[in-house]
N, C-alpha and C. Protein backbone atom coordinates (compact mmCIF):
# COMPACT_ATOMS: atom_id res chain seq x y z
N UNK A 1 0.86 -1.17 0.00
CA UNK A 1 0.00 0.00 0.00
C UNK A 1 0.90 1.22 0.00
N UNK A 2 0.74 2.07 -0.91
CA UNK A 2 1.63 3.08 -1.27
C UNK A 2 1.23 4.09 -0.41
N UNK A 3 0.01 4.25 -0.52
CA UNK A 3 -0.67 5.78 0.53
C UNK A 3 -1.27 4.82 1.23
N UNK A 4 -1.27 4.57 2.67
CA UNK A 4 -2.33 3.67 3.77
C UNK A 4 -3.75 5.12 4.24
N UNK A 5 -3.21 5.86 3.88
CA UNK A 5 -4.27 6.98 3.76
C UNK A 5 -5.52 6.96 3.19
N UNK A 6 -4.74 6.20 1.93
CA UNK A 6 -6.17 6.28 0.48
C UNK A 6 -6.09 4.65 0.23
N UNK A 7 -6.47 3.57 0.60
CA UNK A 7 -6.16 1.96 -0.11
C UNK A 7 -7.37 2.27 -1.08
N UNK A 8 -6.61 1.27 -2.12
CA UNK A 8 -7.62 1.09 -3.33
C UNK A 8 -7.45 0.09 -3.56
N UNK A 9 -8.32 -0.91 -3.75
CA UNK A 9 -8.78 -2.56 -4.49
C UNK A 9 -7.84 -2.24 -5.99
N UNK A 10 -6.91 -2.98 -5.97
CA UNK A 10 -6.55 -2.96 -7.16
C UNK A 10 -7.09 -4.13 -8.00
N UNK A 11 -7.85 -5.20 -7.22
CA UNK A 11 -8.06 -6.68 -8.60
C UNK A 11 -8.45 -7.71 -7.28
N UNK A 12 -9.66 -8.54 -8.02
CA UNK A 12 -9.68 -9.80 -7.48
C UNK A 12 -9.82 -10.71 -8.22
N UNK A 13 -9.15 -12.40 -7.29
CA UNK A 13 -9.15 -13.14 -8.42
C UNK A 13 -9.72 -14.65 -7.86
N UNK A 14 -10.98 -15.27 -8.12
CA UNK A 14 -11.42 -16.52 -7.74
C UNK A 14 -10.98 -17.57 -8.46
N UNK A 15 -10.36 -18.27 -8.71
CA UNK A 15 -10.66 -19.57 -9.37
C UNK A 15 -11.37 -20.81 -9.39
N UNK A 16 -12.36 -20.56 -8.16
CA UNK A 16 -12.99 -21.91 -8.27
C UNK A 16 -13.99 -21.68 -8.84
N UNK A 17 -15.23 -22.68 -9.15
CA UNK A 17 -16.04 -22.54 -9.81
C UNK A 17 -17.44 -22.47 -8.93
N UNK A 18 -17.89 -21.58 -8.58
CA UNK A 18 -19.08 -21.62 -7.54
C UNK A 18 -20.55 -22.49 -7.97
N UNK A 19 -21.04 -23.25 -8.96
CA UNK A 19 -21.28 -24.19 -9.07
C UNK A 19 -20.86 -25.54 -8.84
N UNK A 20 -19.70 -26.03 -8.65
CA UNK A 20 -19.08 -27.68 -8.38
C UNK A 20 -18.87 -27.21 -7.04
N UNK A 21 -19.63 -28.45 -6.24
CA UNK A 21 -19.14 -28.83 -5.04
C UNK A 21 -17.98 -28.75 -4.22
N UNK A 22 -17.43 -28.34 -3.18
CA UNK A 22 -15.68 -28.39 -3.13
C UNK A 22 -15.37 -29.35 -2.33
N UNK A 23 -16.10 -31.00 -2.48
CA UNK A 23 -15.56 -31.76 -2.34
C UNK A 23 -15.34 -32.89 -3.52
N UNK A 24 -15.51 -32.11 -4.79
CA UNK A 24 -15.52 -32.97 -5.75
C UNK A 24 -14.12 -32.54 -6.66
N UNK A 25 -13.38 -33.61 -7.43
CA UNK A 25 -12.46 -32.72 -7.95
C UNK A 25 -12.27 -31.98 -8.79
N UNK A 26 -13.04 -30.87 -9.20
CA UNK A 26 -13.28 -30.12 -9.70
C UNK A 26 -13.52 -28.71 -9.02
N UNK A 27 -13.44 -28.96 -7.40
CA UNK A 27 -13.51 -27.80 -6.71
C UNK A 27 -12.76 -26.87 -6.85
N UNK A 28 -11.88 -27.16 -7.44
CA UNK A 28 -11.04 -26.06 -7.54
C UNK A 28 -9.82 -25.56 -6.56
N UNK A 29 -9.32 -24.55 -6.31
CA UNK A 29 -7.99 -24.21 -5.57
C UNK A 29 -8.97 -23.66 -3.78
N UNK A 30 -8.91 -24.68 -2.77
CA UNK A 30 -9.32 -24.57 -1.60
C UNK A 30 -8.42 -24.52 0.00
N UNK A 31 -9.14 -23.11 0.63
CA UNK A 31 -8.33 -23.12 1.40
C UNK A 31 -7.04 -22.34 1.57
N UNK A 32 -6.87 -21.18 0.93
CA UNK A 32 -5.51 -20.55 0.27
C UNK A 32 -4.84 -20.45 2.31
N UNK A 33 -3.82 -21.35 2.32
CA UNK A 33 -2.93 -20.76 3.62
C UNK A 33 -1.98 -19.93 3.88
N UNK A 34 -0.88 -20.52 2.57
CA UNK A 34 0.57 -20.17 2.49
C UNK A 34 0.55 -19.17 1.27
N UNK A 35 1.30 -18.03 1.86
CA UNK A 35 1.11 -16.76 0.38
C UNK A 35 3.45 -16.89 0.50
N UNK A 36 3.51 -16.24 -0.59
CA UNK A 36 4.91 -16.25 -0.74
C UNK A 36 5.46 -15.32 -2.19
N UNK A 37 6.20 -14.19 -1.57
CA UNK A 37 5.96 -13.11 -2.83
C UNK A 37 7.13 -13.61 -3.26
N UNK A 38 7.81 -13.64 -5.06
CA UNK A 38 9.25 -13.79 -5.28
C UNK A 38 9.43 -12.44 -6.10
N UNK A 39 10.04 -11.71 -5.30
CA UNK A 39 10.72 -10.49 -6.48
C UNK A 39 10.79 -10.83 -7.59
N UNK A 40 10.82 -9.90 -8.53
CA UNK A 40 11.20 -10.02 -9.67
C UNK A 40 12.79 -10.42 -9.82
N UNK A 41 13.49 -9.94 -9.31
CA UNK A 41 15.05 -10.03 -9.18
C UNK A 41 15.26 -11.45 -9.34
N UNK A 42 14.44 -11.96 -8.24
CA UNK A 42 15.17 -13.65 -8.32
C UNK A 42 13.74 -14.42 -8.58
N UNK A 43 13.28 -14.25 -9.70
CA UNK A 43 11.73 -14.70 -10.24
C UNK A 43 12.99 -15.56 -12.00
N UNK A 44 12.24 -17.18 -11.49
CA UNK A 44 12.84 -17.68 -13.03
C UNK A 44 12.40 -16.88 -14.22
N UNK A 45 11.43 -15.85 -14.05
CA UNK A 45 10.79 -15.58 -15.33
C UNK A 45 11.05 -13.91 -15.80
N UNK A 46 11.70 -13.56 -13.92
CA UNK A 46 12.20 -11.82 -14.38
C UNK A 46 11.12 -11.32 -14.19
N UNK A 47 9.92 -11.92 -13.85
CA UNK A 47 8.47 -11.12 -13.22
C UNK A 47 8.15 -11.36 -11.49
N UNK A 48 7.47 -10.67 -10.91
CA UNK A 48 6.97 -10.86 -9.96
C UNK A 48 6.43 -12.05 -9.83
N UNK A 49 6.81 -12.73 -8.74
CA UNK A 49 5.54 -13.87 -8.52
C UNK A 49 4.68 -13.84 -7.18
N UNK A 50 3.32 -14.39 -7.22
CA UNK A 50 3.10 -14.85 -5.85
C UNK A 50 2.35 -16.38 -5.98
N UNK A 51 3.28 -16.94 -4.92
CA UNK A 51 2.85 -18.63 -4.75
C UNK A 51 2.26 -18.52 -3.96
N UNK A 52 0.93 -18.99 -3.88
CA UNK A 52 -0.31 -19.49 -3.08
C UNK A 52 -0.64 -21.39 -2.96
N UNK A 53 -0.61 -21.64 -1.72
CA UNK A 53 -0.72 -23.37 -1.43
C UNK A 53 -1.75 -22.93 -0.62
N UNK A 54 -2.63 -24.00 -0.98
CA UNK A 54 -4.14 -24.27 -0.70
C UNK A 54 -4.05 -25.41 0.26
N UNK A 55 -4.00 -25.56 1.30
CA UNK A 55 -4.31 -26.64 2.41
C UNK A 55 -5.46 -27.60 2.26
N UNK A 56 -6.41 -27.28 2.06
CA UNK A 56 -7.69 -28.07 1.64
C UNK A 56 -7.36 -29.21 0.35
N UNK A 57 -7.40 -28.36 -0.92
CA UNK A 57 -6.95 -29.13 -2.00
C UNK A 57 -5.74 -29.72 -2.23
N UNK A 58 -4.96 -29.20 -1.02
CA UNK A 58 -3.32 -29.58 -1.94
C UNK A 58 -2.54 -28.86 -3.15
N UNK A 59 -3.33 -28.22 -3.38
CA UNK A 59 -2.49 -27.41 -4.79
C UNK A 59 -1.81 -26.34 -4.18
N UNK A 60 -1.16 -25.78 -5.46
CA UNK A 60 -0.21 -24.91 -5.07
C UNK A 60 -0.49 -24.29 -6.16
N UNK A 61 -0.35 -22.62 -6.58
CA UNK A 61 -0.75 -22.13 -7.82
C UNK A 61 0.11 -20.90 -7.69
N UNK A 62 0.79 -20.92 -8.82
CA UNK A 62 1.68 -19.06 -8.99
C UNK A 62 1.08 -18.22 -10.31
N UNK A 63 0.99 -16.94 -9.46
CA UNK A 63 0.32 -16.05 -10.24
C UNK A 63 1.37 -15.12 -10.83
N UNK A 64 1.70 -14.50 -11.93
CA UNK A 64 2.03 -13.09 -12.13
C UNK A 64 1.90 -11.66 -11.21
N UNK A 65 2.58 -11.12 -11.13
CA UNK A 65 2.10 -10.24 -10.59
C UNK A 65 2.20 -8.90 -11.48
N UNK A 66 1.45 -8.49 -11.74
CA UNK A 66 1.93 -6.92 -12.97
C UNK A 66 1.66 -5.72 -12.28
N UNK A 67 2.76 -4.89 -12.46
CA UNK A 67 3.09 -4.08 -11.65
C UNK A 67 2.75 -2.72 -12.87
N UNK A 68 1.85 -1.88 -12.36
CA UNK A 68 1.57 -0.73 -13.11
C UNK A 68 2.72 0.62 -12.86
């Protein structure tokens, strides 16, 4: 947060599907516990990342992060 004065929602992002059950496998990414930012500096890809592991499902999912 650049100004904690003024926060602004920059984006949200769901991936599951709010029709399928989330005990079926198709529920999708459940449970988000573990967040983990990787700089760009030491990102394999030279972009921001953030790794999110889901405790419920077991998955693990990395997002982009784009920086305006």
């Amino acid at each position: 947060v650049s100004n904690p004065e003024s926060p602004s929602l920059a984006g949200y992002h769901n991936d599951r599907p709010i029709d399928t059950p989330a005990d079926s496998d198709a529920g999708g990414d459940l449970g988000p516990e573990g967040l983990a930012f990787i700089h760009a500096d030491v990102s394999p890809t030279g972009e921001p990342l953030l790794v999110v592991a889901h405790e419920i499902s077991g998955t693990t999912v990395v997002y982009r992060v784009h920086v305006n």
